[in-house]
C-alpha atoms as a PDB file:
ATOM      1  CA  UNK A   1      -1.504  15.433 -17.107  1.00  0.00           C
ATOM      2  CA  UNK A   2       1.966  14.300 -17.741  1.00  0.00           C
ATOM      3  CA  UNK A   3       4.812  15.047 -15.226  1.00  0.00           C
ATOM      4  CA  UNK A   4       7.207  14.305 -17.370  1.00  0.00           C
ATOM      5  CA  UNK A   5       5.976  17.347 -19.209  1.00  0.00           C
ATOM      6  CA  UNK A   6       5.348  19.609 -16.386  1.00  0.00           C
ATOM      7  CA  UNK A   7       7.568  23.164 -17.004  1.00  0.00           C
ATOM      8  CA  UNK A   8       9.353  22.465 -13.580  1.00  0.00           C
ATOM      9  CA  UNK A   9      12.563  21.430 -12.463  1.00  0.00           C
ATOM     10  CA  UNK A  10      12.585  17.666 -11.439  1.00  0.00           C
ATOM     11  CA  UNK A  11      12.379  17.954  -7.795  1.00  0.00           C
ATOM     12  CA  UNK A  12       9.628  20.051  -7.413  1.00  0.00           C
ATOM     13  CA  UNK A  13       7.365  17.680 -10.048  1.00  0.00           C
ATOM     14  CA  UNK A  14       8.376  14.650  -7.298  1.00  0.00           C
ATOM     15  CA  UNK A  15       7.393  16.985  -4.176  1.00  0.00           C
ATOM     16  CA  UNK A  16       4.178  18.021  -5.573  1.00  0.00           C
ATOM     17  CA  UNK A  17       3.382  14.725  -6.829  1.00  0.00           C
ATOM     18  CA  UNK A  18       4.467  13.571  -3.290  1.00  0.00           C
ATOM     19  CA  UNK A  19       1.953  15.835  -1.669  1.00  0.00           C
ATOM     20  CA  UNK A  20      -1.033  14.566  -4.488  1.00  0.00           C
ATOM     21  CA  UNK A  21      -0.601  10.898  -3.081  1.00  0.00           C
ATOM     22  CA  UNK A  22      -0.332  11.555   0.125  1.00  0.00           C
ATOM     23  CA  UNK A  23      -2.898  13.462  -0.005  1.00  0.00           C
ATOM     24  CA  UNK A  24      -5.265  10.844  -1.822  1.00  0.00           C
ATOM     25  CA  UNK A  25      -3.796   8.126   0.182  1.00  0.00           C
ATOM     26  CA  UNK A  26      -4.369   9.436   3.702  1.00  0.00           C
ATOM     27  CA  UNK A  27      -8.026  10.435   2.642  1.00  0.00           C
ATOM     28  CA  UNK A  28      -8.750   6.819   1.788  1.00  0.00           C
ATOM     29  CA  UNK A  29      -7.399   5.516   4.861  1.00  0.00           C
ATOM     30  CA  UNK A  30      -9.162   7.942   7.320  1.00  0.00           C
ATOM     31  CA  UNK A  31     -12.245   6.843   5.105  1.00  0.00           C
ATOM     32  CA  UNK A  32     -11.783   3.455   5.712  1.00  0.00           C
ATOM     33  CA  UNK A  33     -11.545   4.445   9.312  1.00  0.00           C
ATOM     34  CA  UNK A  34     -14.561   6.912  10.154  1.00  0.00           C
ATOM     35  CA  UNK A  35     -16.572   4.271   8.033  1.00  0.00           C
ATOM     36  CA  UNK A  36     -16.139   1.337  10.275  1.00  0.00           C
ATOM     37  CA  UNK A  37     -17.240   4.263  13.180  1.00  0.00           C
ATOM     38  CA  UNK A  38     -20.152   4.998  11.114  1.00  0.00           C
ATOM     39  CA  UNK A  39     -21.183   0.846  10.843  1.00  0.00           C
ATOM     40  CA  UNK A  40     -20.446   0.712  14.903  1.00  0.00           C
ATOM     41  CA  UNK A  41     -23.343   2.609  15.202  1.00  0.00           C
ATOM     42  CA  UNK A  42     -25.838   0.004  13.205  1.00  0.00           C
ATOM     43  CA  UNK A  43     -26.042  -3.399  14.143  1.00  0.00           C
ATOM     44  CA  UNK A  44     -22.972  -4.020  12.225  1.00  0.00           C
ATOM     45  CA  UNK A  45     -21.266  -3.349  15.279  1.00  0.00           C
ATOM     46  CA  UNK A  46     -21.283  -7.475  16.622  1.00  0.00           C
ATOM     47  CA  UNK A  47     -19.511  -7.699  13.378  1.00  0.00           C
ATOM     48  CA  UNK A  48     -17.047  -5.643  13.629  1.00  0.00           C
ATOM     49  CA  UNK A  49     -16.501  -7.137  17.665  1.00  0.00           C
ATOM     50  CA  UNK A  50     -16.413 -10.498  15.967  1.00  0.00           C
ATOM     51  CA  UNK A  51     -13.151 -12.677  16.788  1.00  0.00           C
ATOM     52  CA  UNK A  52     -12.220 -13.465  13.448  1.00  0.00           C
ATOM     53  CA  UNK A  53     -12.753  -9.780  12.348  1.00  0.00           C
ATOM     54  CA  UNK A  54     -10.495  -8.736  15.903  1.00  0.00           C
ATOM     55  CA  UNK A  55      -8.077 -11.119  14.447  1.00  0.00           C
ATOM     56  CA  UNK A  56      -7.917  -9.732  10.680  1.00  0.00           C
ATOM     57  CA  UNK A  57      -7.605  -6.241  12.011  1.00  0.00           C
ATOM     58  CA  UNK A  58      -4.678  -7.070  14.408  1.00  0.00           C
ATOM     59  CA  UNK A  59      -2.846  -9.392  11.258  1.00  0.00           C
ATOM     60  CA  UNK A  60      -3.063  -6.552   8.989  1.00  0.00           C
ATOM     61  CA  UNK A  61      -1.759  -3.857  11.666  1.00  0.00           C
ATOM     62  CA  UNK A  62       0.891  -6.215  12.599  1.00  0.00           C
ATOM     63  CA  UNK A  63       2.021  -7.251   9.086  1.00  0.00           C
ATOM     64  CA  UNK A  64      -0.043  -4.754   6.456  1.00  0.00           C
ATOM     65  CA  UNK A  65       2.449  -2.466   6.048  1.00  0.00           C
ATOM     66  CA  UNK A  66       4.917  -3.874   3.778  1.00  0.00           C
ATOM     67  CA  UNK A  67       1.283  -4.671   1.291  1.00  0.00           C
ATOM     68  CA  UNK A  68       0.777  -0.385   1.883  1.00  0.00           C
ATOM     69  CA  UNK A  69       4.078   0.192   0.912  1.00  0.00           C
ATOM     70  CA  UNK A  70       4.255  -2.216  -2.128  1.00  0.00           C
ATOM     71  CA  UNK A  71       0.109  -1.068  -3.149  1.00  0.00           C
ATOM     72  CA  UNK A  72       2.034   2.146  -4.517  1.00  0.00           C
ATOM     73  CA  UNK A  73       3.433   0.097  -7.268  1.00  0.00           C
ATOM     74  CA  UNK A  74       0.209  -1.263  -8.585  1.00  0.00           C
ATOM     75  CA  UNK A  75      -2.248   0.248 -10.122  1.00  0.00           C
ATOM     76  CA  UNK A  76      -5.952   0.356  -8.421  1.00  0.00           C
ATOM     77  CA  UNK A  77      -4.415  -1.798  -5.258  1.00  0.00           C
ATOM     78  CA  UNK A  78      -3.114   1.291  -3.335  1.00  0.00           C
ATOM     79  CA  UNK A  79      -6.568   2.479  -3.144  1.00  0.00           C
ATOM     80  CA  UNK A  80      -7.932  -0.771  -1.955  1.00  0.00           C
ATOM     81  CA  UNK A  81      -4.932  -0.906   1.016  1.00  0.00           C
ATOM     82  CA  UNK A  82      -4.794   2.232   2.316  1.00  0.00           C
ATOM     83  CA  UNK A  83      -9.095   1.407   2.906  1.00  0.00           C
ATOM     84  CA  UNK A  84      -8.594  -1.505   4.522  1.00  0.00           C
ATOM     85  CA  UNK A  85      -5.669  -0.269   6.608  1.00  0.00           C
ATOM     86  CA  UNK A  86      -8.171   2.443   7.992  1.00  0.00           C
ATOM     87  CA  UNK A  87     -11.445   0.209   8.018  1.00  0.00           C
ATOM     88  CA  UNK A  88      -9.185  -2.570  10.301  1.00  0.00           C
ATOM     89  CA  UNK A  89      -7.590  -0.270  12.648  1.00  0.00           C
ATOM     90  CA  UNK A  90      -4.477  -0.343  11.669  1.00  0.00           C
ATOM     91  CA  UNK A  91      -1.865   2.184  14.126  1.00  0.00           C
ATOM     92  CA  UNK A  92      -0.891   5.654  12.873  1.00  0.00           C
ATOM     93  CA  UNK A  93       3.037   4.548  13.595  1.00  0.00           C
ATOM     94  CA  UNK A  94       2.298   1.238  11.473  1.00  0.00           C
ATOM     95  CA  UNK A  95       0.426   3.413   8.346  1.00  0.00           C
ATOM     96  CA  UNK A  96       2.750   6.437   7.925  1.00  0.00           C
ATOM     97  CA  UNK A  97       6.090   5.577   7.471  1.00  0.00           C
ATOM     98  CA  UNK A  98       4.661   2.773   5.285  1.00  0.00           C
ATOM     99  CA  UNK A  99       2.650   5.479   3.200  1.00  0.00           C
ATOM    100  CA  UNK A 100       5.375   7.587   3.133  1.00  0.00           C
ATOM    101  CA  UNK A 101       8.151   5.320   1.418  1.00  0.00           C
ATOM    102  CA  UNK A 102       4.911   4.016  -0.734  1.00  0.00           C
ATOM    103  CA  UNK A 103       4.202   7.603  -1.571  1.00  0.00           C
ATOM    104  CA  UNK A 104       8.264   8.992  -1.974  1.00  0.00           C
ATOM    105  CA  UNK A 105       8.532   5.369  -4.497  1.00  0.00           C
ATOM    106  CA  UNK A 106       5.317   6.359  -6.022  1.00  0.00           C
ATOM    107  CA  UNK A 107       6.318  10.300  -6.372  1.00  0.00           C
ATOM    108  CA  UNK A 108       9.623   8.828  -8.327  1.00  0.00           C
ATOM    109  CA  UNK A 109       8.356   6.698 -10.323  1.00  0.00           C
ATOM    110  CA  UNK A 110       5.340   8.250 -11.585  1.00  0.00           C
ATOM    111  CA  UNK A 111       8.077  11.775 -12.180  1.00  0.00           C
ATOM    112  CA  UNK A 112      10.451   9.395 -13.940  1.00  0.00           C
ATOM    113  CA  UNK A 113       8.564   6.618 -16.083  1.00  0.00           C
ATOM    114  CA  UNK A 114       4.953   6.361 -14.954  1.00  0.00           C
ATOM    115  CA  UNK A 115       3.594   7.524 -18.087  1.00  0.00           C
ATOM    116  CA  UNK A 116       6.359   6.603 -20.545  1.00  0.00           C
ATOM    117  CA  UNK A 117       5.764   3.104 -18.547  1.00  0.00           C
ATOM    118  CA  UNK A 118       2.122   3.220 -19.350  1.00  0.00           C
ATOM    119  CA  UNK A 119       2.969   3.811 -23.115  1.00  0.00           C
ATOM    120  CA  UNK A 120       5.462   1.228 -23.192  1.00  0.00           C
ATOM    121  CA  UNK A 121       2.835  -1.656 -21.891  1.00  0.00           C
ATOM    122  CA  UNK A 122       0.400  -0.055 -24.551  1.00  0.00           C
ATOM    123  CA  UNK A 123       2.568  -0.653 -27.374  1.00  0.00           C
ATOM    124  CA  UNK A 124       3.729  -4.213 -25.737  1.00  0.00           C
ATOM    125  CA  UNK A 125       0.268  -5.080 -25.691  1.00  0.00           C
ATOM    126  CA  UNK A 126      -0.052  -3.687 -29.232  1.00  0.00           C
ATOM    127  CA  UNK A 127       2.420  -5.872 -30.315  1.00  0.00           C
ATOM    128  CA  UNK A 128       1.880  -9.210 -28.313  1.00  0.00           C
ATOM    129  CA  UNK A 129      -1.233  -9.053 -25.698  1.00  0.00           C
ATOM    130  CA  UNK A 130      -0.391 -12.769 -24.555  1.00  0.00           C
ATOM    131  CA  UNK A 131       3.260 -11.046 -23.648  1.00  0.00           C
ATOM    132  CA  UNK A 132       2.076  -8.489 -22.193  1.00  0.00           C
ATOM    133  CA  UNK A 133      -0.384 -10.429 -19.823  1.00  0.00           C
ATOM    134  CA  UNK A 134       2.785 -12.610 -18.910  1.00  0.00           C
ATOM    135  CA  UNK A 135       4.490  -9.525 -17.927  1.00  0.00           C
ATOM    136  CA  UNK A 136       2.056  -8.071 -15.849  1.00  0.00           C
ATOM    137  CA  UNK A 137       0.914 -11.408 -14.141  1.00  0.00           C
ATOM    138  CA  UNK A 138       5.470 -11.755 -13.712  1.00  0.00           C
ATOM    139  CA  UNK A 139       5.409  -8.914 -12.298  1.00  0.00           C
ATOM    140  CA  UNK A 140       2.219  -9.373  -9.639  1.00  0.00           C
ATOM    141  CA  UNK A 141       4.023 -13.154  -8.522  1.00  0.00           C
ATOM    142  CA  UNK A 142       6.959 -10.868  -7.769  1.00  0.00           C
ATOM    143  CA  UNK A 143       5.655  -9.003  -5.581  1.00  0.00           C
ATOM    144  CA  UNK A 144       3.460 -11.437  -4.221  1.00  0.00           C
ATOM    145  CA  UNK A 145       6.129 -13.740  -3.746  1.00  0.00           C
ATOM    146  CA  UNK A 146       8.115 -10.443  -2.102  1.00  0.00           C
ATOM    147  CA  UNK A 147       5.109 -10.316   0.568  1.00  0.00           C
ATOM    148  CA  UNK A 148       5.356 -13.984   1.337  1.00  0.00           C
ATOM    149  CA  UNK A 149       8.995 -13.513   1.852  1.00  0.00           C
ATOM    150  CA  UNK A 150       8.815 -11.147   4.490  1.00  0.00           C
ATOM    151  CA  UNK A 151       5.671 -12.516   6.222  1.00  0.00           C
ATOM    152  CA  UNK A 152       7.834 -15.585   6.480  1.00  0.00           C
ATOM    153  CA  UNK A 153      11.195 -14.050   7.767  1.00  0.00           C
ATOM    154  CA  UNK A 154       9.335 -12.108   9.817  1.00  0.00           C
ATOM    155  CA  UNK A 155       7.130 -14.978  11.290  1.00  0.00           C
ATOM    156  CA  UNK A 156      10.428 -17.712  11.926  1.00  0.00           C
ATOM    157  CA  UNK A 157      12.669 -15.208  13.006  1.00  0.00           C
ATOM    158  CA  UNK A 158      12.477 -15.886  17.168  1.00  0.00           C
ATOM    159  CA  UNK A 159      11.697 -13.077  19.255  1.00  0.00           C
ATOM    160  CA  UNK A 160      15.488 -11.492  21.025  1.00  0.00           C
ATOM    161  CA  UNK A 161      15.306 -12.894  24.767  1.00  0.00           C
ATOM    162  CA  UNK A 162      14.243 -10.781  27.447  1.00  0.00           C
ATOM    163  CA  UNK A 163      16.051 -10.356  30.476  1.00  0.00           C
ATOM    164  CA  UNK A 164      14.149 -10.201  33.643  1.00  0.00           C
ATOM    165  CA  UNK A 165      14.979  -8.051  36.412  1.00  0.00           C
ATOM    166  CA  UNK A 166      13.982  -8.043  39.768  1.00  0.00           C
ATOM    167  CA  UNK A 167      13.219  -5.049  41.607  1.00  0.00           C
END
């Protein structure tokens, strides 16, 4: 099923493909999330009240949603995000814009090259597998690195001051 083949102008293949991931994506997450429910009820449930658990959960709804947004250009990742941002918690106003611009990039790209991208790292591989390993593992330490770069700017940057009033 290639939309780059679809009999449809352009922006309808990006809106339906828009609605497939969003779709899939939201369905993972509110898996993730009526699982951990599910566990409470077992004696799982000390687990899941643990503090390093409490503090995992609020990490990833605090800074998680940059990885959502960049799991759309991976393959195999999104799936694995978009779980653990509904098994840890994370808040509906943290998850959906970050799913959205994951799912608008993914809608593009997958319109636009996804396939023809696929080919073209079949026929690299083909050619050279050692350069084609390189490229992919380039292209994971980018985005990696991408992550870290935000965590960081987002850690060191102080919080505004507050100004106190009293009433």
């Amino acid at each position: 099923m290639d939309p780059t083949q679809w009999d449809a102008p352009f922006p309808v293949v990006v809106a339906a493909l828009f609605v497939i991931v969003m779709l899939r994506a939201n369905a993972t997450f509110w898996i993730g999330r009526l699982s951990v429910v599910g566990l409470r009820r077992f004696r799982l449930s000390a687990l899941l009240d643990s503090p390093g658990y409490l503090r995992a959960s609020e990490r990833i709804d605090r800074y998680g949603a940059p990885v959502v947004t960049l799991s759309f250009l991976t393959v195999g990742f999104q799936t694995l995000a978009n779980l653990a941002a509904g098994a840890t918690g994370m808040k509906l106003r943290h998850y959906l814009p970050a799913v959205s611009i994951g799912g608008v990039i993914w809608a593009f790209i997958y319109a636009t090259v996804g396939f023809v991208g696929l080919e073209l790292f079949g026929r690299l591989y083909a050619y050279s597998p050692t350069l084609a390993v390189i490229s992919g593992v380039l292209i994971a330490v980018a985005i990696a690195g991408y992550v870290v770069w935000q965590f960081r700017r987002r850690v060191e940057t102080p919080p505004a001051p507050t100004v106190e009033t009293s009433a």
